[in-house]
PDB file of N, CA and C in Angstrom:
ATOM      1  N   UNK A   1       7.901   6.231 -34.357  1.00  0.00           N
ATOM      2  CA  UNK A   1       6.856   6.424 -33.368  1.00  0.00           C
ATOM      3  C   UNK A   1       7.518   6.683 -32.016  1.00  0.00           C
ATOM      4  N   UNK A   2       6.996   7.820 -30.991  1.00  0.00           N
ATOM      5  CA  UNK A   2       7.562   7.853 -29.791  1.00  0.00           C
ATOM      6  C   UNK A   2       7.146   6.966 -28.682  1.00  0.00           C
ATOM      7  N   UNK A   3       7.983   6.812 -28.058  1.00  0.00           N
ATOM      8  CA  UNK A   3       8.061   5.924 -27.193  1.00  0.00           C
ATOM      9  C   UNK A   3       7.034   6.316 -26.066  1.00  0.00           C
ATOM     10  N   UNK A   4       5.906   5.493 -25.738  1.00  0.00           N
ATOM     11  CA  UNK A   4       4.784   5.485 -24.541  1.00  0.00           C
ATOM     12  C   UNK A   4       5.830   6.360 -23.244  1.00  0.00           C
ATOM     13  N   UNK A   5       4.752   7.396 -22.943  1.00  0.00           N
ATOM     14  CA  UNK A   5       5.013   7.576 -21.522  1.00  0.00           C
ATOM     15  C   UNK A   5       4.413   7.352 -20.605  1.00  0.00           C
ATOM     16  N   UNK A   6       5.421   6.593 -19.729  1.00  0.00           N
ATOM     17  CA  UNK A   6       4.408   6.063 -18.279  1.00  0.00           C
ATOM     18  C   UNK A   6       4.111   7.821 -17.487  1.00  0.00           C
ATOM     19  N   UNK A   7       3.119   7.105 -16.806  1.00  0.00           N
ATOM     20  CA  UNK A   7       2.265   8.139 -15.515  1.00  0.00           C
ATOM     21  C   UNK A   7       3.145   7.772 -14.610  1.00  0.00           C
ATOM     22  N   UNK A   8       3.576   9.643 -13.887  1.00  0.00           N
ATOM     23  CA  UNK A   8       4.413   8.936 -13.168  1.00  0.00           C
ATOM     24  C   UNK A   8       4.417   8.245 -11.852  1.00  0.00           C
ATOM     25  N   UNK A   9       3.032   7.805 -11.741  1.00  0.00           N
ATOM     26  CA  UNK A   9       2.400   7.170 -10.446  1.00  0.00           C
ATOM     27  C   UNK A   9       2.746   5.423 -10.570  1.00  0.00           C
ATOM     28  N   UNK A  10       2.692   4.871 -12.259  1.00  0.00           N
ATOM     29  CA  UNK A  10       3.336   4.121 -12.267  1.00  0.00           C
ATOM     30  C   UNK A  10       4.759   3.598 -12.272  1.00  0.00           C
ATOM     31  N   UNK A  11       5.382   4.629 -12.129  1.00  0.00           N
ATOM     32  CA  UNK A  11       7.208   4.514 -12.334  1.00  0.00           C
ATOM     33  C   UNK A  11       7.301   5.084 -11.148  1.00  0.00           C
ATOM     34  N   UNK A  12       6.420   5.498 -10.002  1.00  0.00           N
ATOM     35  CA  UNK A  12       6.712   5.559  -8.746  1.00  0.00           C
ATOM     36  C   UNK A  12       6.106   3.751  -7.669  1.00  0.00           C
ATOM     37  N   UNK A  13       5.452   3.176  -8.435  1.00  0.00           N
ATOM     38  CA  UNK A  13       5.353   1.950  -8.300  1.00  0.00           C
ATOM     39  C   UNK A  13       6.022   1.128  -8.442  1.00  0.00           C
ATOM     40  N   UNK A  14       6.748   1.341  -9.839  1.00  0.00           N
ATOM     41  CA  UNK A  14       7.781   0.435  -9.928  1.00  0.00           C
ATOM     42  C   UNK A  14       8.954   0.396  -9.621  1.00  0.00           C
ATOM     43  N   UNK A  15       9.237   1.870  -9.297  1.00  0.00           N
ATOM     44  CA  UNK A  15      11.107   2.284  -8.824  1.00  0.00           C
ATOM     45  C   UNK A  15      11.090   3.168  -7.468  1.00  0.00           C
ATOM     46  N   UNK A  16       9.851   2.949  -6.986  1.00  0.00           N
ATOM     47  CA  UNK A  16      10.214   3.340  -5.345  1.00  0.00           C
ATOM     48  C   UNK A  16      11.841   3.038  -4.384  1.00  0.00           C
ATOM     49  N   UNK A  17      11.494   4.080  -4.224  1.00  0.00           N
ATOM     50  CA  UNK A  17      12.936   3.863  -3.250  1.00  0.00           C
ATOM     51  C   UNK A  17      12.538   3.835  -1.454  1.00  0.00           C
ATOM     52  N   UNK A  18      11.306   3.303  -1.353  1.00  0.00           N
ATOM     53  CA  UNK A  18      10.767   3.395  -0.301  1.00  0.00           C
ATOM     54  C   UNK A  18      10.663   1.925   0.298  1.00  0.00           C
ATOM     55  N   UNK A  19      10.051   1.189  -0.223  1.00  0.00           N
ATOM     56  CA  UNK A  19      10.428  -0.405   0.339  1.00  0.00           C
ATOM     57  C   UNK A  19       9.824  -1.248  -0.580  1.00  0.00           C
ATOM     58  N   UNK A  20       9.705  -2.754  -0.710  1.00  0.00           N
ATOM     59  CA  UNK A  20       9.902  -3.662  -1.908  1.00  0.00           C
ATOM     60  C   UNK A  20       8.560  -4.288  -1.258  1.00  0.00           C
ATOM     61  N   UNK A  21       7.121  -4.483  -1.796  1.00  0.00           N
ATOM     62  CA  UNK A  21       6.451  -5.064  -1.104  1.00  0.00           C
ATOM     63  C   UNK A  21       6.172  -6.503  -1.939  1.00  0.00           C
ATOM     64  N   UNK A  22       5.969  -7.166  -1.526  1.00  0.00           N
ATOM     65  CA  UNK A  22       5.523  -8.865  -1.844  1.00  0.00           C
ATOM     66  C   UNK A  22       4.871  -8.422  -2.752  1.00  0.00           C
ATOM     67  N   UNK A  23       4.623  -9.103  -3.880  1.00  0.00           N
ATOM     68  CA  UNK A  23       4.075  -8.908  -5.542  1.00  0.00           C
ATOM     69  C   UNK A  23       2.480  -9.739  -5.284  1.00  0.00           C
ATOM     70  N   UNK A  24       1.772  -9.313  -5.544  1.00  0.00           N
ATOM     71  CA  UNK A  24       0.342  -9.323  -5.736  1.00  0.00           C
ATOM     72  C   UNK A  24      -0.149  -8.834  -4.150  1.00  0.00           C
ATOM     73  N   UNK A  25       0.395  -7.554  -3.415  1.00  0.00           N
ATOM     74  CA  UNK A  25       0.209  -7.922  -1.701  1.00  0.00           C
ATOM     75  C   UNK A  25      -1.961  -7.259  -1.805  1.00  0.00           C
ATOM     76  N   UNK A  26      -1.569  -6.189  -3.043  1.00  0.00           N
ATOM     77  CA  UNK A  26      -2.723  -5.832  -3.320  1.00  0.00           C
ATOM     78  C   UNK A  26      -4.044  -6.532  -3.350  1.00  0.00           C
ATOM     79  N   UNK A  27      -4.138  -7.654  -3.914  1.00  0.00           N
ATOM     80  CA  UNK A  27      -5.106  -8.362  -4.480  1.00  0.00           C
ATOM     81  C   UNK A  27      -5.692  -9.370  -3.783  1.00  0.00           C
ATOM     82  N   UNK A  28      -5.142  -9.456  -2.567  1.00  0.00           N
ATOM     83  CA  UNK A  28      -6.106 -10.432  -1.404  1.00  0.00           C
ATOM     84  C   UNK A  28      -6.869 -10.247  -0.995  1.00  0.00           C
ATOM     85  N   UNK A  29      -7.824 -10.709  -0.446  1.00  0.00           N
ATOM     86  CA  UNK A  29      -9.661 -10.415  -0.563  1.00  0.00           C
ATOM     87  C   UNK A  29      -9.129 -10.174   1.295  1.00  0.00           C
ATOM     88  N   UNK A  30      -8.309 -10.536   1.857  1.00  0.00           N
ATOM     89  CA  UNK A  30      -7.590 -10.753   3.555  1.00  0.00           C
ATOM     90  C   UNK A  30      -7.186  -9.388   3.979  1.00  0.00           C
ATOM     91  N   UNK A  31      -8.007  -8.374   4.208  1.00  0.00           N
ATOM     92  CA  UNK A  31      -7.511  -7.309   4.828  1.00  0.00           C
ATOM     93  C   UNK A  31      -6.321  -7.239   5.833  1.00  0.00           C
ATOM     94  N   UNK A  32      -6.716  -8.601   6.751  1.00  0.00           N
ATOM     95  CA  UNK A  32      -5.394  -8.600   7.829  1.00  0.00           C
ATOM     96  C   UNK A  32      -4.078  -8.962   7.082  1.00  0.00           C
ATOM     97  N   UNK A  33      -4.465  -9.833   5.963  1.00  0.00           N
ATOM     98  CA  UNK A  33      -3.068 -10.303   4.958  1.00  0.00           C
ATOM     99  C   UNK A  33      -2.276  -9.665   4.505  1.00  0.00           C
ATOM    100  N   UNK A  34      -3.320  -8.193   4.056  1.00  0.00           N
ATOM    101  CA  UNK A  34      -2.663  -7.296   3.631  1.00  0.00           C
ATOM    102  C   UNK A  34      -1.761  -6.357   4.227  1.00  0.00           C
ATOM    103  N   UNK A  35      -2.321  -5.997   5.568  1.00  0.00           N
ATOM    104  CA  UNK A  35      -1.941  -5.539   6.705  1.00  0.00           C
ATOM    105  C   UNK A  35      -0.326  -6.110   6.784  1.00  0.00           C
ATOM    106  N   UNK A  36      -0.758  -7.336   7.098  1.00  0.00           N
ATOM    107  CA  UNK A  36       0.643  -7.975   7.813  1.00  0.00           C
ATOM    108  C   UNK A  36       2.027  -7.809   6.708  1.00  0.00           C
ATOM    109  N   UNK A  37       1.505  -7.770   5.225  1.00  0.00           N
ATOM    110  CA  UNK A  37       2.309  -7.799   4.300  1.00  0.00           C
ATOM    111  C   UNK A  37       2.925  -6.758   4.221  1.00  0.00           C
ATOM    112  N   UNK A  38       1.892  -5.862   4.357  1.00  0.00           N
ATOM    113  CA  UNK A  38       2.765  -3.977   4.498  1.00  0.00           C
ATOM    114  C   UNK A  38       3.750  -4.075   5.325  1.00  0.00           C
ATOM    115  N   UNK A  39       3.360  -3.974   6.142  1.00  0.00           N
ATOM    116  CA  UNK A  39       3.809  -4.243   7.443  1.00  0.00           C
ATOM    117  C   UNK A  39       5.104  -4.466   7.976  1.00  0.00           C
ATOM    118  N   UNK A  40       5.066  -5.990   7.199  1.00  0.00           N
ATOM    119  CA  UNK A  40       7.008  -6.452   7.453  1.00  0.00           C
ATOM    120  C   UNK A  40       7.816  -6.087   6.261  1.00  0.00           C
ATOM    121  N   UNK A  41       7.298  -5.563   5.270  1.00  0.00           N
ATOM    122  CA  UNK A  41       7.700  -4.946   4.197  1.00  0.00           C
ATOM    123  C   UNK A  41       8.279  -3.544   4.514  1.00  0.00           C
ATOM    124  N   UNK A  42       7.494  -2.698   5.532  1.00  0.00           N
ATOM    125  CA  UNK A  42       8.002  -1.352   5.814  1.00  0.00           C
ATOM    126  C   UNK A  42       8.751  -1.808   7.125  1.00  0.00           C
ATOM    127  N   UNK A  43       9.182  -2.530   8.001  1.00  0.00           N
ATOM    128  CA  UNK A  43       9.471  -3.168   8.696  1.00  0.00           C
ATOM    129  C   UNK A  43      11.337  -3.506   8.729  1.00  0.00           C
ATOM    130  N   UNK A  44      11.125  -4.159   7.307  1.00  0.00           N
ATOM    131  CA  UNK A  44      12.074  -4.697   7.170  1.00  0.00           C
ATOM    132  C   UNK A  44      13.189  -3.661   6.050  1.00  0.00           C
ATOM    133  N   UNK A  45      12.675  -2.679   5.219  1.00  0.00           N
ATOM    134  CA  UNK A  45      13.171  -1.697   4.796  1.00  0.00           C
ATOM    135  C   UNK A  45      14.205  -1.303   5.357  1.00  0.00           C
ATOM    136  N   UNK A  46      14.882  -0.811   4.547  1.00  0.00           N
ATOM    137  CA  UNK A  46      16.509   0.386   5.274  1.00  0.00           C
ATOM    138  C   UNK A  46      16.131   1.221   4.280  1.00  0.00           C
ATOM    139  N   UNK A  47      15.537   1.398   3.274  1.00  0.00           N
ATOM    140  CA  UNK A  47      15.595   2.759   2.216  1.00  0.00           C
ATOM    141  C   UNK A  47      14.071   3.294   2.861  1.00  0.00           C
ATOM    142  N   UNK A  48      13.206   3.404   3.353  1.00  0.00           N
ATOM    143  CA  UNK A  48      12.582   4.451   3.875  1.00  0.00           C
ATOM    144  C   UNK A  48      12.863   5.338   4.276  1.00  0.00           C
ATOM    145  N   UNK A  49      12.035   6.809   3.907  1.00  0.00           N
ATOM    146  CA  UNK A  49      12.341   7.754   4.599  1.00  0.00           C
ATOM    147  C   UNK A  49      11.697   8.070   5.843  1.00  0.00           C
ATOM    148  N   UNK A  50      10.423   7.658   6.453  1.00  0.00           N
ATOM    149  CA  UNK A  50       9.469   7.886   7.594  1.00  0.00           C
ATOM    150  C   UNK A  50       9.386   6.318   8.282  1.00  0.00           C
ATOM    151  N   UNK A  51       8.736   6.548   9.092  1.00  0.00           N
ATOM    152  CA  UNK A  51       8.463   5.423  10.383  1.00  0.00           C
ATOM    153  C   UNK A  51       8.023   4.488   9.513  1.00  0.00           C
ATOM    154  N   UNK A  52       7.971   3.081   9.761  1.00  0.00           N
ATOM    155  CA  UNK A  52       7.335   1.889   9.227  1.00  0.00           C
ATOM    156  C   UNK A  52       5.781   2.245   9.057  1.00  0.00           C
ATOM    157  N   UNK A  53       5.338   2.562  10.331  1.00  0.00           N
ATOM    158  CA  UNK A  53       3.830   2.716  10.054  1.00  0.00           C
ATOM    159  C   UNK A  53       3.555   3.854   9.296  1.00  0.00           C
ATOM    160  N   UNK A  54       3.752   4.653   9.270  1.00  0.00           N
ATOM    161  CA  UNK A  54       3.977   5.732   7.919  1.00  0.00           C
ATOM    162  C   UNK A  54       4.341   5.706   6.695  1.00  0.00           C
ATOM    163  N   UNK A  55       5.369   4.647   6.810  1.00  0.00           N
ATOM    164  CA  UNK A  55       5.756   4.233   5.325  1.00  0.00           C
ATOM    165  C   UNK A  55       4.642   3.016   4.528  1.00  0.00           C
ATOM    166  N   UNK A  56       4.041   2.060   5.731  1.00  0.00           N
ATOM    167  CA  UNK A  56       3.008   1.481   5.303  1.00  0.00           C
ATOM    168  C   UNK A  56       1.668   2.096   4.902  1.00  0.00           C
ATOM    169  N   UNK A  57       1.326   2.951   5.875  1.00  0.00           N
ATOM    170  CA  UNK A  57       0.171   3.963   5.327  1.00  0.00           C
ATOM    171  C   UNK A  57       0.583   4.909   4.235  1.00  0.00           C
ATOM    172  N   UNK A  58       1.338   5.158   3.840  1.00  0.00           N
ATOM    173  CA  UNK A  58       1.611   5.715   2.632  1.00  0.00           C
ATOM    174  C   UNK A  58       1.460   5.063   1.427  1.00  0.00           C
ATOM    175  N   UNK A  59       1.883   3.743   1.820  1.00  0.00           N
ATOM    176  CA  UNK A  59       1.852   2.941   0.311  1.00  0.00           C
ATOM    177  C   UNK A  59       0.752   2.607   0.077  1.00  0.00           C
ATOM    178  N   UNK A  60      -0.047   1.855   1.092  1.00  0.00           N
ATOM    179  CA  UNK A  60      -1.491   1.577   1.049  1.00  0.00           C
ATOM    180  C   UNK A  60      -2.125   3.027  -0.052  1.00  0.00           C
ATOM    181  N   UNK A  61      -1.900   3.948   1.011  1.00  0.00           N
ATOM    182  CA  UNK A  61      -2.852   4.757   0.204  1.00  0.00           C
ATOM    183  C   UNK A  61      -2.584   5.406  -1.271  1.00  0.00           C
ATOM    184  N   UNK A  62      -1.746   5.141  -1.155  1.00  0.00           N
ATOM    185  CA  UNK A  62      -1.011   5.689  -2.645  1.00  0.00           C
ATOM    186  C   UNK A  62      -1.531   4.800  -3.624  1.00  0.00           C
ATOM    187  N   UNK A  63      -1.360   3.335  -3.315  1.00  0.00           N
ATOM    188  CA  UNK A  63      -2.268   2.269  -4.213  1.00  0.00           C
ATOM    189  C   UNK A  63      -3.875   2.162  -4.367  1.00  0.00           C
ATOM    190  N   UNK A  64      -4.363   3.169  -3.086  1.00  0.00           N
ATOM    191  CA  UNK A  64      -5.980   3.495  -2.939  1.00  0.00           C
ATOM    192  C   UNK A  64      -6.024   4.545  -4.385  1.00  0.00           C
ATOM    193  N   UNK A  65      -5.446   5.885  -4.065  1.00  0.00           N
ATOM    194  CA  UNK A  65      -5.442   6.785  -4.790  1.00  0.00           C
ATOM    195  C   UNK A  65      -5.393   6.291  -6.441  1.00  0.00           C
ATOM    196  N   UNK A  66      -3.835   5.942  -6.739  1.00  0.00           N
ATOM    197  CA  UNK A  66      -3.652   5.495  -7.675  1.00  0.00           C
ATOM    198  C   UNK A  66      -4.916   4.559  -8.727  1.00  0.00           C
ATOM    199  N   UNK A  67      -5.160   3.526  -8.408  1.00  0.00           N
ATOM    200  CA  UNK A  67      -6.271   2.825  -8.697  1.00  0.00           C
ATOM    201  C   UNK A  67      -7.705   3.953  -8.953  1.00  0.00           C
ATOM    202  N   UNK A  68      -7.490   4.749  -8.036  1.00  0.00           N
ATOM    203  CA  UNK A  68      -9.091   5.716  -8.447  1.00  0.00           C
ATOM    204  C   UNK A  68     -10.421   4.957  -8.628  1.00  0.00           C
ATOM    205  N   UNK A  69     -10.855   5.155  -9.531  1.00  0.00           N
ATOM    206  CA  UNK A  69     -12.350   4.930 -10.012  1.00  0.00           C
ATOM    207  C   UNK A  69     -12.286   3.493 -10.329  1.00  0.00           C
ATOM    208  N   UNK A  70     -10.996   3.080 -10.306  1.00  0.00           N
ATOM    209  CA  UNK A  70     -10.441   1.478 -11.442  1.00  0.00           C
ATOM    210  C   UNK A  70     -11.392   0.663 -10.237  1.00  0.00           C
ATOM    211  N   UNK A  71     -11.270   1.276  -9.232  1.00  0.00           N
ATOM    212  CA  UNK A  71     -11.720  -0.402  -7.938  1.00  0.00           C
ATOM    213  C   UNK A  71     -12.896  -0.573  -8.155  1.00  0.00           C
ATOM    214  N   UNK A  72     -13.223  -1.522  -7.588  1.00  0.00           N
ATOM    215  CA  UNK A  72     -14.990  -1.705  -7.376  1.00  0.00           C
ATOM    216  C   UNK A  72     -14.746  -1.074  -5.685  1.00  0.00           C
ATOM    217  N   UNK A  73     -16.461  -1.475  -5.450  1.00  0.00           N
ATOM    218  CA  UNK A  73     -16.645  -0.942  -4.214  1.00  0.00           C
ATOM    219  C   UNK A  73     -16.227  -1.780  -3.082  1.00  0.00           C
ATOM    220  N   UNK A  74     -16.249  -3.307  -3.180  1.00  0.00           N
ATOM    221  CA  UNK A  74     -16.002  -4.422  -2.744  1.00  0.00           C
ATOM    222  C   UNK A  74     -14.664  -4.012  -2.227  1.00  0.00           C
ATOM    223  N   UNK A  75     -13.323  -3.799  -3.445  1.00  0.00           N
ATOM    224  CA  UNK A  75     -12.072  -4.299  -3.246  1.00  0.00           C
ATOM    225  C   UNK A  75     -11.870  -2.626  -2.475  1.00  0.00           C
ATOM    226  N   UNK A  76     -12.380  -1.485  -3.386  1.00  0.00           N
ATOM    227  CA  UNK A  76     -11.727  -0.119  -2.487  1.00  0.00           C
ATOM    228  C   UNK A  76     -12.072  -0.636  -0.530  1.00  0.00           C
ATOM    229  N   UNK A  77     -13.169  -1.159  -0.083  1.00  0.00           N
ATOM    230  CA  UNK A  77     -13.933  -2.199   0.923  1.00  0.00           C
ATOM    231  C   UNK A  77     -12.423  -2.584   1.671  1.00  0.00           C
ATOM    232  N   UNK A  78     -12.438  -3.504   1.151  1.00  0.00           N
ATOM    233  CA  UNK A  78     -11.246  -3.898   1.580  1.00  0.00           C
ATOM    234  C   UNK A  78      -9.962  -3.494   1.981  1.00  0.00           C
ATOM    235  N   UNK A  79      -9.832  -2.479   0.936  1.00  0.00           N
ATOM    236  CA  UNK A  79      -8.351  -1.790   1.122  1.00  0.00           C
ATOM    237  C   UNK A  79      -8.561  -0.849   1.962  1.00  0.00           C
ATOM    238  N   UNK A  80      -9.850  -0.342   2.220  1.00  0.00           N
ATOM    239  CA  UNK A  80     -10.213   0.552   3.744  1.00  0.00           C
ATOM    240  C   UNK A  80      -9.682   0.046   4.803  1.00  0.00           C
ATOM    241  N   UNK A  81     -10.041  -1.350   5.280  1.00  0.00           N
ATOM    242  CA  UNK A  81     -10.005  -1.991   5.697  1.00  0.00           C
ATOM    243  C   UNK A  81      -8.773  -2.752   6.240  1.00  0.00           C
ATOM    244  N   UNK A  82      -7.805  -2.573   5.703  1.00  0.00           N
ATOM    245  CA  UNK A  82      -6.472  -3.017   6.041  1.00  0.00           C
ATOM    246  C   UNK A  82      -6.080  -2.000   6.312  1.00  0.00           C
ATOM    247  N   UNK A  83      -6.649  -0.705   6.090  1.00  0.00           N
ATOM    248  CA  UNK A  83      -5.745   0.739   6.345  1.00  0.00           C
ATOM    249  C   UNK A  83      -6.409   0.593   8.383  1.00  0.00           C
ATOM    250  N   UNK A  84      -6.939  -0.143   8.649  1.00  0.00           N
ATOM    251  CA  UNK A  84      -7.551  -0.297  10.336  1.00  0.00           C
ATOM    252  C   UNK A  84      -6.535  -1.426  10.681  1.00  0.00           C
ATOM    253  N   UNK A  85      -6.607  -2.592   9.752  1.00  0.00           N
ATOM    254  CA  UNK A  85      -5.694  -3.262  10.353  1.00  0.00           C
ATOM    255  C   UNK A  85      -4.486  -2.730  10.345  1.00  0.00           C
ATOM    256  N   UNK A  86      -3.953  -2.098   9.735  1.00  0.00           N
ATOM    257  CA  UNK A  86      -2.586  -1.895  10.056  1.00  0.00           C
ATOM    258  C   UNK A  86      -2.368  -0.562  11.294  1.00  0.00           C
ATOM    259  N   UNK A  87      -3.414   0.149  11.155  1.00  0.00           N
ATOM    260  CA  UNK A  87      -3.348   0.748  12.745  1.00  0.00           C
ATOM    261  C   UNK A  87      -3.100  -0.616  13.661  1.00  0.00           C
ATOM    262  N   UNK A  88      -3.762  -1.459  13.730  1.00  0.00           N
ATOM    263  CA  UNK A  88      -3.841  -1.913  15.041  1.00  0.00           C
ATOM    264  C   UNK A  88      -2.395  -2.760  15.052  1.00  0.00           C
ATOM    265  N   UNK A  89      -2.426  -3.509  13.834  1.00  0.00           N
ATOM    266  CA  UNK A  89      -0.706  -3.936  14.172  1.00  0.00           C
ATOM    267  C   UNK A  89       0.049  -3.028  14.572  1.00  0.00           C
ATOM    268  N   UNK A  90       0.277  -1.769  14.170  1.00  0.00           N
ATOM    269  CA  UNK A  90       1.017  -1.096  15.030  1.00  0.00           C
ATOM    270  C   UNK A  90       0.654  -0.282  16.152  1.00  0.00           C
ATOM    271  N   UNK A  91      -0.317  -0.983  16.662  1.00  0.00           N
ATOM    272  CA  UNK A  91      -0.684  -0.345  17.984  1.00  0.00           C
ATOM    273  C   UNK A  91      -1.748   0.563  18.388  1.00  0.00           C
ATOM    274  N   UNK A  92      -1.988   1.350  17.260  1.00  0.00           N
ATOM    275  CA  UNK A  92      -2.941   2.211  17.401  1.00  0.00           C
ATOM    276  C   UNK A  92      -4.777   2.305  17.002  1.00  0.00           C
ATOM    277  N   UNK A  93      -5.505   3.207  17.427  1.00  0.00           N
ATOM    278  CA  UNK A  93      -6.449   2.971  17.169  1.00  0.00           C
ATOM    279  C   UNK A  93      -7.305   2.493  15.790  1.00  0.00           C
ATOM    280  N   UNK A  94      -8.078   2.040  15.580  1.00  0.00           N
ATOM    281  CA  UNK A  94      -8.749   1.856  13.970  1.00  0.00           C
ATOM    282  C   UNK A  94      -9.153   3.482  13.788  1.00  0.00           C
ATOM    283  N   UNK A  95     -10.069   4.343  12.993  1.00  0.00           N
ATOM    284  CA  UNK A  95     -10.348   5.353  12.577  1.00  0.00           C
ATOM    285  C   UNK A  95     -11.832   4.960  12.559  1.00  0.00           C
ATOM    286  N   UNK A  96     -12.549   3.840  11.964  1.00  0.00           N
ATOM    287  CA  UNK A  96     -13.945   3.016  11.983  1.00  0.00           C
ATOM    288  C   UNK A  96     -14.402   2.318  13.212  1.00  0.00           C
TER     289      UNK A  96
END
């Protein structure tokens, strides 16, 4: 039997070469939690290729995308939602 192939959205999850984020940072109901977690995660990186706040909005959304249809409306809610907080940790405006 051949061996399962991953999507490669998940083997870009798991072997990013972009930065290492805290394991479950996804799943907190704490938009700002989430925020802050990106955050010092892209922060604290040396293998990024773009700005921290770029490298955080990237991942966020990549985990928006990724997930697709999988979220409820509640949690996609949420993950909107930290995509404002993390503007403002780094300074800039919300978009909402």
């Amino acid at each position: 039997m051949a061996k399962s192939k991953k999507k490669w959205s998940q083997d870009v999850a798991e072997h990013s070469n972009a930065m290492d984020l805290k394991e479950g940072v996804f799943k907190s109901d704490d938009p700002k939690k989430i925020a802050r977690s990106i955050k010092r995660s892209a922060e604290e990186s040396d293998r990024r290729k773009s700005s921290p706040f770029r490298a955080a909005m990237s991942m966020l959304t990549f985990y928006i995308n990724r997930a697709g249809e999988q979220l409820s409306k509640k949690r996609r809610g949420t993950l909107e939602k930290a995509k404002d907080e993390l503007r403002k940790d780094f300074g800039r405006q919300p978009r909402h």
